[in-house]
PDB file of N, CA and C in Angstrom:
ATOM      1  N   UNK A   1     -72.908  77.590 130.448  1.00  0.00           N
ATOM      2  CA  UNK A   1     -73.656  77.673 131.677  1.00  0.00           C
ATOM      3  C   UNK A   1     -74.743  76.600 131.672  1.00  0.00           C
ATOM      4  N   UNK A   2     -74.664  75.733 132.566  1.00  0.00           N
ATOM      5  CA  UNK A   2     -75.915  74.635 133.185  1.00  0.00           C
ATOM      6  C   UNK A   2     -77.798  75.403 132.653  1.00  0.00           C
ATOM      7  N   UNK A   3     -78.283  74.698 132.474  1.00  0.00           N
ATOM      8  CA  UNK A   3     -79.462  74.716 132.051  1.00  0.00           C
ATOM      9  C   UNK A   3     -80.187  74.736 133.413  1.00  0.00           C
ATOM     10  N   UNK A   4     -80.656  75.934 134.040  1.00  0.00           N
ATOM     11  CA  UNK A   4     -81.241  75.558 135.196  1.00  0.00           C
ATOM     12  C   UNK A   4     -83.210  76.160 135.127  1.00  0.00           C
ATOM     13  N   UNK A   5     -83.527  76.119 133.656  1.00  0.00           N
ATOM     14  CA  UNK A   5     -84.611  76.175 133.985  1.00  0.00           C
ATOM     15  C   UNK A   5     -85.686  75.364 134.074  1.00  0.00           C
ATOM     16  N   UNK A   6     -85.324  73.619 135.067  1.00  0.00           N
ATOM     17  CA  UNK A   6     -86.280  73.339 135.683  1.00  0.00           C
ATOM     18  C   UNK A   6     -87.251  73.414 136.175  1.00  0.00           C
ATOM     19  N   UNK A   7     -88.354  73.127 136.657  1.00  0.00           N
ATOM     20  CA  UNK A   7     -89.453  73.432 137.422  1.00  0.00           C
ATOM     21  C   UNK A   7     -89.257  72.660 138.733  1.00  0.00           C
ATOM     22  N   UNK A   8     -89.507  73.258 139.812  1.00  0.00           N
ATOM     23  CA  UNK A   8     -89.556  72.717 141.481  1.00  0.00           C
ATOM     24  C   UNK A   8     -90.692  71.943 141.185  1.00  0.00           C
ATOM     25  N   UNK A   9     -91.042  70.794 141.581  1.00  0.00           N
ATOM     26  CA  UNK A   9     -92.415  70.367 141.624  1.00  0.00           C
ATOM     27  C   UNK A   9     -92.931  71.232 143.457  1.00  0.00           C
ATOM     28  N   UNK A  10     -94.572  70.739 143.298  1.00  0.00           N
ATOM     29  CA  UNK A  10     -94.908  71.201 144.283  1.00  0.00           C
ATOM     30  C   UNK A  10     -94.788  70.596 145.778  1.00  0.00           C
ATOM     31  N   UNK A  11     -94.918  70.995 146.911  1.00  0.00           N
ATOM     32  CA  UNK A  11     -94.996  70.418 147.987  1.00  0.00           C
ATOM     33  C   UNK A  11     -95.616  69.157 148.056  1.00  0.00           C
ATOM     34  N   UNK A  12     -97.322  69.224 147.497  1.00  0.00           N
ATOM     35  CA  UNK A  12     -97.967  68.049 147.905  1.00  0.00           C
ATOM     36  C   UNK A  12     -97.311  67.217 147.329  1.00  0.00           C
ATOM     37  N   UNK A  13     -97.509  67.464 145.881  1.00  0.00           N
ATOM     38  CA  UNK A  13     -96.564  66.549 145.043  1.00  0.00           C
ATOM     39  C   UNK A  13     -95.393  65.829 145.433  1.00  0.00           C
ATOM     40  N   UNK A  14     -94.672  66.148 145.792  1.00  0.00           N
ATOM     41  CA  UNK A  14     -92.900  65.751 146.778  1.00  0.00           C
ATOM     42  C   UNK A  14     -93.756  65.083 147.602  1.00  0.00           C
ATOM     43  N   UNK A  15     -94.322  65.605 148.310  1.00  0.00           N
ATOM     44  CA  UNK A  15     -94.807  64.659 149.798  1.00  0.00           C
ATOM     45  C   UNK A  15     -95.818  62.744 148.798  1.00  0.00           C
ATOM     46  N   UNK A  16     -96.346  63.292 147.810  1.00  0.00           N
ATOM     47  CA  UNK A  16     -96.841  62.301 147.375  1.00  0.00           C
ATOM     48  C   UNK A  16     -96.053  60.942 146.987  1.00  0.00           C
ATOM     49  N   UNK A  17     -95.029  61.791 145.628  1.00  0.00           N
ATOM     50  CA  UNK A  17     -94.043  61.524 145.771  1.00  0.00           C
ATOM     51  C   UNK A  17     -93.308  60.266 146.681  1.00  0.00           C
ATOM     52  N   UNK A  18     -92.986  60.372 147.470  1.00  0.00           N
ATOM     53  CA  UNK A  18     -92.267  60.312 148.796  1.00  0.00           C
ATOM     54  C   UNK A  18     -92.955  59.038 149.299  1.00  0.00           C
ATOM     55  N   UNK A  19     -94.729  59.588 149.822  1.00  0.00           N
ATOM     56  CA  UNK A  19     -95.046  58.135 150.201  1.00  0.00           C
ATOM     57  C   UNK A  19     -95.063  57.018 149.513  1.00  0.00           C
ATOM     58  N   UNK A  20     -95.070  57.625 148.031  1.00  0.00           N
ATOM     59  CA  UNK A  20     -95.232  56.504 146.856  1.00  0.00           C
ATOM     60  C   UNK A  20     -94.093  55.538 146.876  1.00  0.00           C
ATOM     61  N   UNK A  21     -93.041  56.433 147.138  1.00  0.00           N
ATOM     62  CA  UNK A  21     -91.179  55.519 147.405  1.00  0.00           C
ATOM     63  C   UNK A  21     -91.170  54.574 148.153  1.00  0.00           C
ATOM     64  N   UNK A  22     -91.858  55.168 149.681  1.00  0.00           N
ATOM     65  CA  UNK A  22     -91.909  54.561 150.492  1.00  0.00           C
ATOM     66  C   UNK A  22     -92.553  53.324 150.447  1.00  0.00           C
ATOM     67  N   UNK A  23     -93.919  53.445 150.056  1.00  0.00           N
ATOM     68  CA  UNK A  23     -94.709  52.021 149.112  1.00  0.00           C
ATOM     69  C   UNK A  23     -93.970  51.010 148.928  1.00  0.00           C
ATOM     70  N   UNK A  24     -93.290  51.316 147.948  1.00  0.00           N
ATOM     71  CA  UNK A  24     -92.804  50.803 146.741  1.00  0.00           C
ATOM     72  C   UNK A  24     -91.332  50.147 147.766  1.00  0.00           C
ATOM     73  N   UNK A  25     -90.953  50.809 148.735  1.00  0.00           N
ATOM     74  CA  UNK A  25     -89.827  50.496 148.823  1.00  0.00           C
ATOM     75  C   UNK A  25     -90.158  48.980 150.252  1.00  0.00           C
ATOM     76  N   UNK A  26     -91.284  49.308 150.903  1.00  0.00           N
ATOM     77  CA  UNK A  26     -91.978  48.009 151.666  1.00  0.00           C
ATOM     78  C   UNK A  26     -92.447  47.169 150.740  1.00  0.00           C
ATOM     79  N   UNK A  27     -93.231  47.520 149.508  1.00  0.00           N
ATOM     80  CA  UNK A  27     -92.893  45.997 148.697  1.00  0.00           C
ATOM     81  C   UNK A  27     -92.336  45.548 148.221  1.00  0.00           C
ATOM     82  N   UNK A  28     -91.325  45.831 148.215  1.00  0.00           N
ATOM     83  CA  UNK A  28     -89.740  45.413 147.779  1.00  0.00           C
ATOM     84  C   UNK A  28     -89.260  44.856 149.111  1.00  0.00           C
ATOM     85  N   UNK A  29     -89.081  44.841 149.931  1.00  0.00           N
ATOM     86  CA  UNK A  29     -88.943  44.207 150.957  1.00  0.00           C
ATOM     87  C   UNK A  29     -89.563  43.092 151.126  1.00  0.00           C
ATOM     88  N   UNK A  30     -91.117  42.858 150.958  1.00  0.00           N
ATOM     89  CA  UNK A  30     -91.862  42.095 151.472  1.00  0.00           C
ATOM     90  C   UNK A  30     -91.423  40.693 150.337  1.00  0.00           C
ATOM     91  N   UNK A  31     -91.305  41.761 149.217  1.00  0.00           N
ATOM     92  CA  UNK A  31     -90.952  40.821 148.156  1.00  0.00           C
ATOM     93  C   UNK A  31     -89.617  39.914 147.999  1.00  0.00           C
ATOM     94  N   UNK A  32     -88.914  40.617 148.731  1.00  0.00           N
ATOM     95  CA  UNK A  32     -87.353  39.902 148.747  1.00  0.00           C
ATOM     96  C   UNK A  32     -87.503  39.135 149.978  1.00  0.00           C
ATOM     97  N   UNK A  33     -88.661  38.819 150.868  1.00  0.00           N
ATOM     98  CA  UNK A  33     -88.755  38.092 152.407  1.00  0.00           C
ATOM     99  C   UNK A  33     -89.088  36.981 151.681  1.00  0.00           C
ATOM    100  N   UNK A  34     -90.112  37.500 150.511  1.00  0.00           N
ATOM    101  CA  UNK A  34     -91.208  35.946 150.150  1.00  0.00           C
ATOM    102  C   UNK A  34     -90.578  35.725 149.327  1.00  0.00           C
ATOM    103  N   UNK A  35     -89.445  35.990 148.360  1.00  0.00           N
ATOM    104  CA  UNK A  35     -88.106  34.808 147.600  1.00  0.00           C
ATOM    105  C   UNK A  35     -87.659  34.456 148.726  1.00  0.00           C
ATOM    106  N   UNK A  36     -87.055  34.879 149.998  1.00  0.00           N
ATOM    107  CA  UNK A  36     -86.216  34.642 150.454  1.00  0.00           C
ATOM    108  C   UNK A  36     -86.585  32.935 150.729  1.00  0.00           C
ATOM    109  N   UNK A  37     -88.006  33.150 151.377  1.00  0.00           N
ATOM    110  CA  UNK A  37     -88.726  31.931 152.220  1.00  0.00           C
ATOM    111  C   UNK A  37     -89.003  30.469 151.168  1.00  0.00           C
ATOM    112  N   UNK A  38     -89.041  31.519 149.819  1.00  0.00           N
ATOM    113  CA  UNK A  38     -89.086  30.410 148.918  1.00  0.00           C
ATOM    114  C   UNK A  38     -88.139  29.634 148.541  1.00  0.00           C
ATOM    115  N   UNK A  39     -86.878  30.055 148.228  1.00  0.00           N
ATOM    116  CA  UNK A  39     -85.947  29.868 148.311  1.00  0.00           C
ATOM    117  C   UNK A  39     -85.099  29.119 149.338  1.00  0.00           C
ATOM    118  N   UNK A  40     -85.501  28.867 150.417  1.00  0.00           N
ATOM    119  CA  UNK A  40     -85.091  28.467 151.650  1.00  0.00           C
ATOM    120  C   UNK A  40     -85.854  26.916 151.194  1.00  0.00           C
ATOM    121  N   UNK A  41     -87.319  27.257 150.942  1.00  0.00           N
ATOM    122  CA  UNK A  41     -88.750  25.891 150.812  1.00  0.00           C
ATOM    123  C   UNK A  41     -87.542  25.346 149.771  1.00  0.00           C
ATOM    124  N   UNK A  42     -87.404  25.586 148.643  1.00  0.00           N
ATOM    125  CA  UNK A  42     -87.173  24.822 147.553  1.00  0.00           C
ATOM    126  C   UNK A  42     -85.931  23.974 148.407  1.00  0.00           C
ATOM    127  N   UNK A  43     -84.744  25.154 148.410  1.00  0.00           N
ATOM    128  CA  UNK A  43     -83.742  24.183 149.197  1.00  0.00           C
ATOM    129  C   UNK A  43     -84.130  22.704 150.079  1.00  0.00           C
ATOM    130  N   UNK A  44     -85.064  23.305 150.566  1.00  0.00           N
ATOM    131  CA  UNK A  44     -85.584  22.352 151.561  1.00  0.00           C
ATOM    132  C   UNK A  44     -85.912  21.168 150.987  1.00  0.00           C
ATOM    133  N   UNK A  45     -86.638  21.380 149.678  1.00  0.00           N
ATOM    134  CA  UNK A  45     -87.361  19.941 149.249  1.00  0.00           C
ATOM    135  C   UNK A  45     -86.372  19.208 148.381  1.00  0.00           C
ATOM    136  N   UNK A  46     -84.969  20.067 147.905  1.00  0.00           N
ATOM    137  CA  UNK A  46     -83.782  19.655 147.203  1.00  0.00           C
ATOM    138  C   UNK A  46     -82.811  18.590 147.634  1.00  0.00           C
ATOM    139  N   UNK A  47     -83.085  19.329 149.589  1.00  0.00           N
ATOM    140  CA  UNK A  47     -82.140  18.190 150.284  1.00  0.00           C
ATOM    141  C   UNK A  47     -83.588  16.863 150.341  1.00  0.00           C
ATOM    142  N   UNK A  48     -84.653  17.028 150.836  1.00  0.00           N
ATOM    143  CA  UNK A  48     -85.500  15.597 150.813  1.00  0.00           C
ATOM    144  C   UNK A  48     -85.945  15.107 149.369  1.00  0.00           C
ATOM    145  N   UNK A  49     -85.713  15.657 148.328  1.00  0.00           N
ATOM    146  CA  UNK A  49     -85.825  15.477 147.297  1.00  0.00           C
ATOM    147  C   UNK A  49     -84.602  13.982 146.729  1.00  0.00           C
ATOM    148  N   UNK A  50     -83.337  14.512 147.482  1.00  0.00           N
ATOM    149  CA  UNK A  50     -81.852  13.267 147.061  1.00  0.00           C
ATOM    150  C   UNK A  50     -81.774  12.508 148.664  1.00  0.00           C
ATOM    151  N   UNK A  51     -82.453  12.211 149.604  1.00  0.00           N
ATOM    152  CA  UNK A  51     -82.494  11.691 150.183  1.00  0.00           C
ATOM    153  C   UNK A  51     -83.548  10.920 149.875  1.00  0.00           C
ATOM    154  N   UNK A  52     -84.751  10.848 149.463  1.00  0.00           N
ATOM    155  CA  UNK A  52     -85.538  10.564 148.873  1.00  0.00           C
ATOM    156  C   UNK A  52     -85.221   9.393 147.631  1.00  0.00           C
ATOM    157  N   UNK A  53     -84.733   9.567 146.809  1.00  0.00           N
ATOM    158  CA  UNK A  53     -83.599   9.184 145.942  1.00  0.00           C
ATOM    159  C   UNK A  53     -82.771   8.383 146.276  1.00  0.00           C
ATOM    160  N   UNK A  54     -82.050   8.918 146.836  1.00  0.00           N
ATOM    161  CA  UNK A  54     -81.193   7.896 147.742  1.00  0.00           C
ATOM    162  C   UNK A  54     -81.515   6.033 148.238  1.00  0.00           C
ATOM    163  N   UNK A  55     -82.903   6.612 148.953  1.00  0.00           N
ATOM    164  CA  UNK A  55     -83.570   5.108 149.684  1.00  0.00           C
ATOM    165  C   UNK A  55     -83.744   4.820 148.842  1.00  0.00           C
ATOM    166  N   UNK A  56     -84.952   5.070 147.656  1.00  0.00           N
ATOM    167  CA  UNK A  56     -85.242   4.262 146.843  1.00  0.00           C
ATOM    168  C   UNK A  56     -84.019   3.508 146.099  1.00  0.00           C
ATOM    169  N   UNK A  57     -82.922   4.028 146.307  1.00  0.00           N
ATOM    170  CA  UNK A  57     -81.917   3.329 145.360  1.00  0.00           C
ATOM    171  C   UNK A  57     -81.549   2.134 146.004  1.00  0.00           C
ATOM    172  N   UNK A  58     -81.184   2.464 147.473  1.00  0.00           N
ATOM    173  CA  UNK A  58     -80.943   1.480 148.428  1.00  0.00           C
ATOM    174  C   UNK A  58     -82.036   0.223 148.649  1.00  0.00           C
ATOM    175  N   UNK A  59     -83.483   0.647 148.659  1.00  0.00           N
ATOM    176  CA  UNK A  59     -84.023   0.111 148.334  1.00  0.00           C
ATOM    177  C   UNK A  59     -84.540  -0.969 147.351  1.00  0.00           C
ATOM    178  N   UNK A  60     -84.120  -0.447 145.942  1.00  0.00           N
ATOM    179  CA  UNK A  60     -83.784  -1.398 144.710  1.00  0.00           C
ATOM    180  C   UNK A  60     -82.996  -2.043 144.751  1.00  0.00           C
ATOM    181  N   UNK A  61     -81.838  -2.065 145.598  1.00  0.00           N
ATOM    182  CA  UNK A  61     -80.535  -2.790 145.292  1.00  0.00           C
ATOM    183  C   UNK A  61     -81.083  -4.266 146.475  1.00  0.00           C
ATOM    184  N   UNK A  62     -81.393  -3.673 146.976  1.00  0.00           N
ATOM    185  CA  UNK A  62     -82.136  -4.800 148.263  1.00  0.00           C
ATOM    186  C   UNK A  62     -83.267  -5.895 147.306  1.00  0.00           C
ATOM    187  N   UNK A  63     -83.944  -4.851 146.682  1.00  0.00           N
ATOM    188  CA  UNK A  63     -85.183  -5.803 146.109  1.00  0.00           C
ATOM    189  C   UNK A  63     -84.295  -6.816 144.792  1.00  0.00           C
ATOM    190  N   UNK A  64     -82.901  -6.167 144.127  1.00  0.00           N
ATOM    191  CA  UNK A  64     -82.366  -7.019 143.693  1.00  0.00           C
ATOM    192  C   UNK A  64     -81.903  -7.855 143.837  1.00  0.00           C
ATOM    193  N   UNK A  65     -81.306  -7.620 145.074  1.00  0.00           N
ATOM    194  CA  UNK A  65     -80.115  -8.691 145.876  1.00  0.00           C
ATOM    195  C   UNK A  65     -81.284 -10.121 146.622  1.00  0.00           C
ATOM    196  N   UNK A  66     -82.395  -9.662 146.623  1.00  0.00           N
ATOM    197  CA  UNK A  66     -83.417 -10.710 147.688  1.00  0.00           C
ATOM    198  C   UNK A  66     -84.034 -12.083 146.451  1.00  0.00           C
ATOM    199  N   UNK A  67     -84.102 -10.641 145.020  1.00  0.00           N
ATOM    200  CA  UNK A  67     -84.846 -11.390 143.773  1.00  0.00           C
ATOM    201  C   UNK A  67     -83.172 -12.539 143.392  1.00  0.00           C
ATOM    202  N   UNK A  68     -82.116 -12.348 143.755  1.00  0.00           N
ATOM    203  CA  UNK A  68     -81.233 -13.451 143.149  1.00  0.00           C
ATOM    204  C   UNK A  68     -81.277 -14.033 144.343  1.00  0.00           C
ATOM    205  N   UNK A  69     -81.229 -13.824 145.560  1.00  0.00           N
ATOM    206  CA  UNK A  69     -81.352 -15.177 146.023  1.00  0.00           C
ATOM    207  C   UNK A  69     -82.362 -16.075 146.569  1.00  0.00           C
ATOM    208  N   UNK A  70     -83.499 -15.590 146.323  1.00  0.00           N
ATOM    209  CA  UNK A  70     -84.894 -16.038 145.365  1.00  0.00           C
ATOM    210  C   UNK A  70     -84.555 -16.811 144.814  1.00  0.00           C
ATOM    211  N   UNK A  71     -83.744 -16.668 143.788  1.00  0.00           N
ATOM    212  CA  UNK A  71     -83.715 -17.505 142.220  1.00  0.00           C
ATOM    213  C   UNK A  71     -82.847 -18.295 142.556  1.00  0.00           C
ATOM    214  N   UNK A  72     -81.279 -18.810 143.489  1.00  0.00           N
ATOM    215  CA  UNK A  72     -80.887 -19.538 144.142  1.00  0.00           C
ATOM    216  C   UNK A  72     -81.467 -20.267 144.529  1.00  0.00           C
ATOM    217  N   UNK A  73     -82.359 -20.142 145.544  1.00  0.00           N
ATOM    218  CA  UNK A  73     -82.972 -20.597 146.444  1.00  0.00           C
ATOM    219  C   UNK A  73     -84.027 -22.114 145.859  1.00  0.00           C
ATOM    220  N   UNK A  74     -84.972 -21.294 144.976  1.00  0.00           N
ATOM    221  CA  UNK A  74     -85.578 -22.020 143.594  1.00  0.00           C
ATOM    222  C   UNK A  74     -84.761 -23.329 143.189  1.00  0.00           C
ATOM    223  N   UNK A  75     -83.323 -22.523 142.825  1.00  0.00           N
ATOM    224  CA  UNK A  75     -82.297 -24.039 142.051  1.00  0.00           C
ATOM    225  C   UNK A  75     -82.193 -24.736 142.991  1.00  0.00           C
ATOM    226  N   UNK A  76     -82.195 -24.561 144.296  1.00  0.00           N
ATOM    227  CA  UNK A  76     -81.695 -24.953 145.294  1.00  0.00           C
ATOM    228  C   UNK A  76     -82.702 -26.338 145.589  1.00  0.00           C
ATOM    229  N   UNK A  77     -83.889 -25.331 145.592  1.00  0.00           N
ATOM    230  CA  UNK A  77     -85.191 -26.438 146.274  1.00  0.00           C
ATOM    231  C   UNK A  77     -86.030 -27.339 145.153  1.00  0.00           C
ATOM    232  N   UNK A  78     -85.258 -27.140 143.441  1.00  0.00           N
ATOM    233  CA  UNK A  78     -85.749 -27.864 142.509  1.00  0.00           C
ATOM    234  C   UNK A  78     -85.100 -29.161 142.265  1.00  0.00           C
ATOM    235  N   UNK A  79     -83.341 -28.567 142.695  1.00  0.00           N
ATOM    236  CA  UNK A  79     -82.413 -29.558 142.777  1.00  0.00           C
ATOM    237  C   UNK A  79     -82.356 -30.708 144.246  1.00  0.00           C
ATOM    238  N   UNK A  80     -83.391 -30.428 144.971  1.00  0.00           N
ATOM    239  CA  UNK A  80     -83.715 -31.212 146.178  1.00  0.00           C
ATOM    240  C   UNK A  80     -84.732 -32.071 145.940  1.00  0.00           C
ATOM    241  N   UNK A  81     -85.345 -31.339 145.402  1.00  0.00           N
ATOM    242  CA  UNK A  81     -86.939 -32.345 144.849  1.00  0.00           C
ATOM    243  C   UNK A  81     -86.739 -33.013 144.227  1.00  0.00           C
ATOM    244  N   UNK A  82     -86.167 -32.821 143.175  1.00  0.00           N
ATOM    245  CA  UNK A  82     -85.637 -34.285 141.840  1.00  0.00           C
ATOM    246  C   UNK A  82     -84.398 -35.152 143.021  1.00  0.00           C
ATOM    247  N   UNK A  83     -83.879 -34.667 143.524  1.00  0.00           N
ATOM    248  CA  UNK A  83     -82.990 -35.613 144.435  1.00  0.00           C
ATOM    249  C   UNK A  83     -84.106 -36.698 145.105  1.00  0.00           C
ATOM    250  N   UNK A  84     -84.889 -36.325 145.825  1.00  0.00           N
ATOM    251  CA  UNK A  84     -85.943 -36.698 146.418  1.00  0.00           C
ATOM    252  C   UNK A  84     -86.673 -37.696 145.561  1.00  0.00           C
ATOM    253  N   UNK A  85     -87.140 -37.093 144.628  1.00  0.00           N
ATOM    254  CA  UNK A  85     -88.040 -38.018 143.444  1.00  0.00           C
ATOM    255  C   UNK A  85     -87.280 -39.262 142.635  1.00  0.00           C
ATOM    256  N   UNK A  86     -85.889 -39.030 142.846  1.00  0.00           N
ATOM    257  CA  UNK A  86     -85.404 -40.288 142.534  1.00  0.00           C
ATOM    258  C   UNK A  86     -85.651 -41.530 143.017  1.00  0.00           C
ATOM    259  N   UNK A  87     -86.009 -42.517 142.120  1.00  0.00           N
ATOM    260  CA  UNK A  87     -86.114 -43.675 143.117  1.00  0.00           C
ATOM    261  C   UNK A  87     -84.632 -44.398 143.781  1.00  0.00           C
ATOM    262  N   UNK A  88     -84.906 -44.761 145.220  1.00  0.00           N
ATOM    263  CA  UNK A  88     -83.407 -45.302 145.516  1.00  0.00           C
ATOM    264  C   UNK A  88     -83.561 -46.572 144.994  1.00  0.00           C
ATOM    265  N   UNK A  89     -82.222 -46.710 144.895  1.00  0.00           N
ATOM    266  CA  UNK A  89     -81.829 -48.098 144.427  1.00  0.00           C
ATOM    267  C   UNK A  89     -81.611 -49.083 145.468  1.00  0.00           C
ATOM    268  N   UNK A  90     -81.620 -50.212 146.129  1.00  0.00           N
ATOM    269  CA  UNK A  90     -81.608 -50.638 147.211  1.00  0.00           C
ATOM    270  C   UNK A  90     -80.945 -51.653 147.040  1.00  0.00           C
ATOM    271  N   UNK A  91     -79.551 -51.851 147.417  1.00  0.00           N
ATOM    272  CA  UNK A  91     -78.620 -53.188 147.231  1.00  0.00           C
ATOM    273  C   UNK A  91     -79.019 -53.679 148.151  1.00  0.00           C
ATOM    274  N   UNK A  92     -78.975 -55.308 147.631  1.00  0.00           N
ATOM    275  CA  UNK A  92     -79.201 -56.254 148.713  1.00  0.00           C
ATOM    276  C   UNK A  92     -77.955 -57.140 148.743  1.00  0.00           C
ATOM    277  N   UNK A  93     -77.540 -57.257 150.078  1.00  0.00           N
ATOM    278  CA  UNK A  93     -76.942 -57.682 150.621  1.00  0.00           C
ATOM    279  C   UNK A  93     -76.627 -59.145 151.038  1.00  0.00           C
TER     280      UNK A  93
END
């Protein structure tokens, strides 16, 4: 036979009880709104986080591509100047 000599708690008690659940059960709510929102933020800064990323990469590849033909440019206008600085030779005719 089942063991039924429990004790009933009392009325107030239950009713105390009860609101205490209730408590407990709105901050649990409030608490799963404010992960929720956080969770949403983070996402948020995850996608501008690799877009972010992204430019700068695009960005570097630009600042590379400008720095070689920079450095072209240089051979270009060093190999003009010594052209220049040569003395001509002047056949006479």
């Amino acid at each position: 036979m089942p063991n039924l000599s429990f004790r009933w708690r009392s009325r107030p008690a239950a009713a105390a009880l009860e609101r205490n659940v209730d408590e407990l059960r709105t901050v649990v709510i409030q608490l799963r709104r404010k992960l929720t929102n956080k969770e949403g933020y983070a996402d948020r800064l995850e996608v501008l986080l690799r877009a972010r990323t992204e430019r700068m990469d695009e960005l570097a590849n630009t600042i590379a591509t400008l720095r070689e033909q920079n450095r072209r440019l240089n051979e270009e206008a060093e190999h003009l100047a010594a052209m220049v600085a040569r003395p001509q030779l002047i056949t006479a005719e």
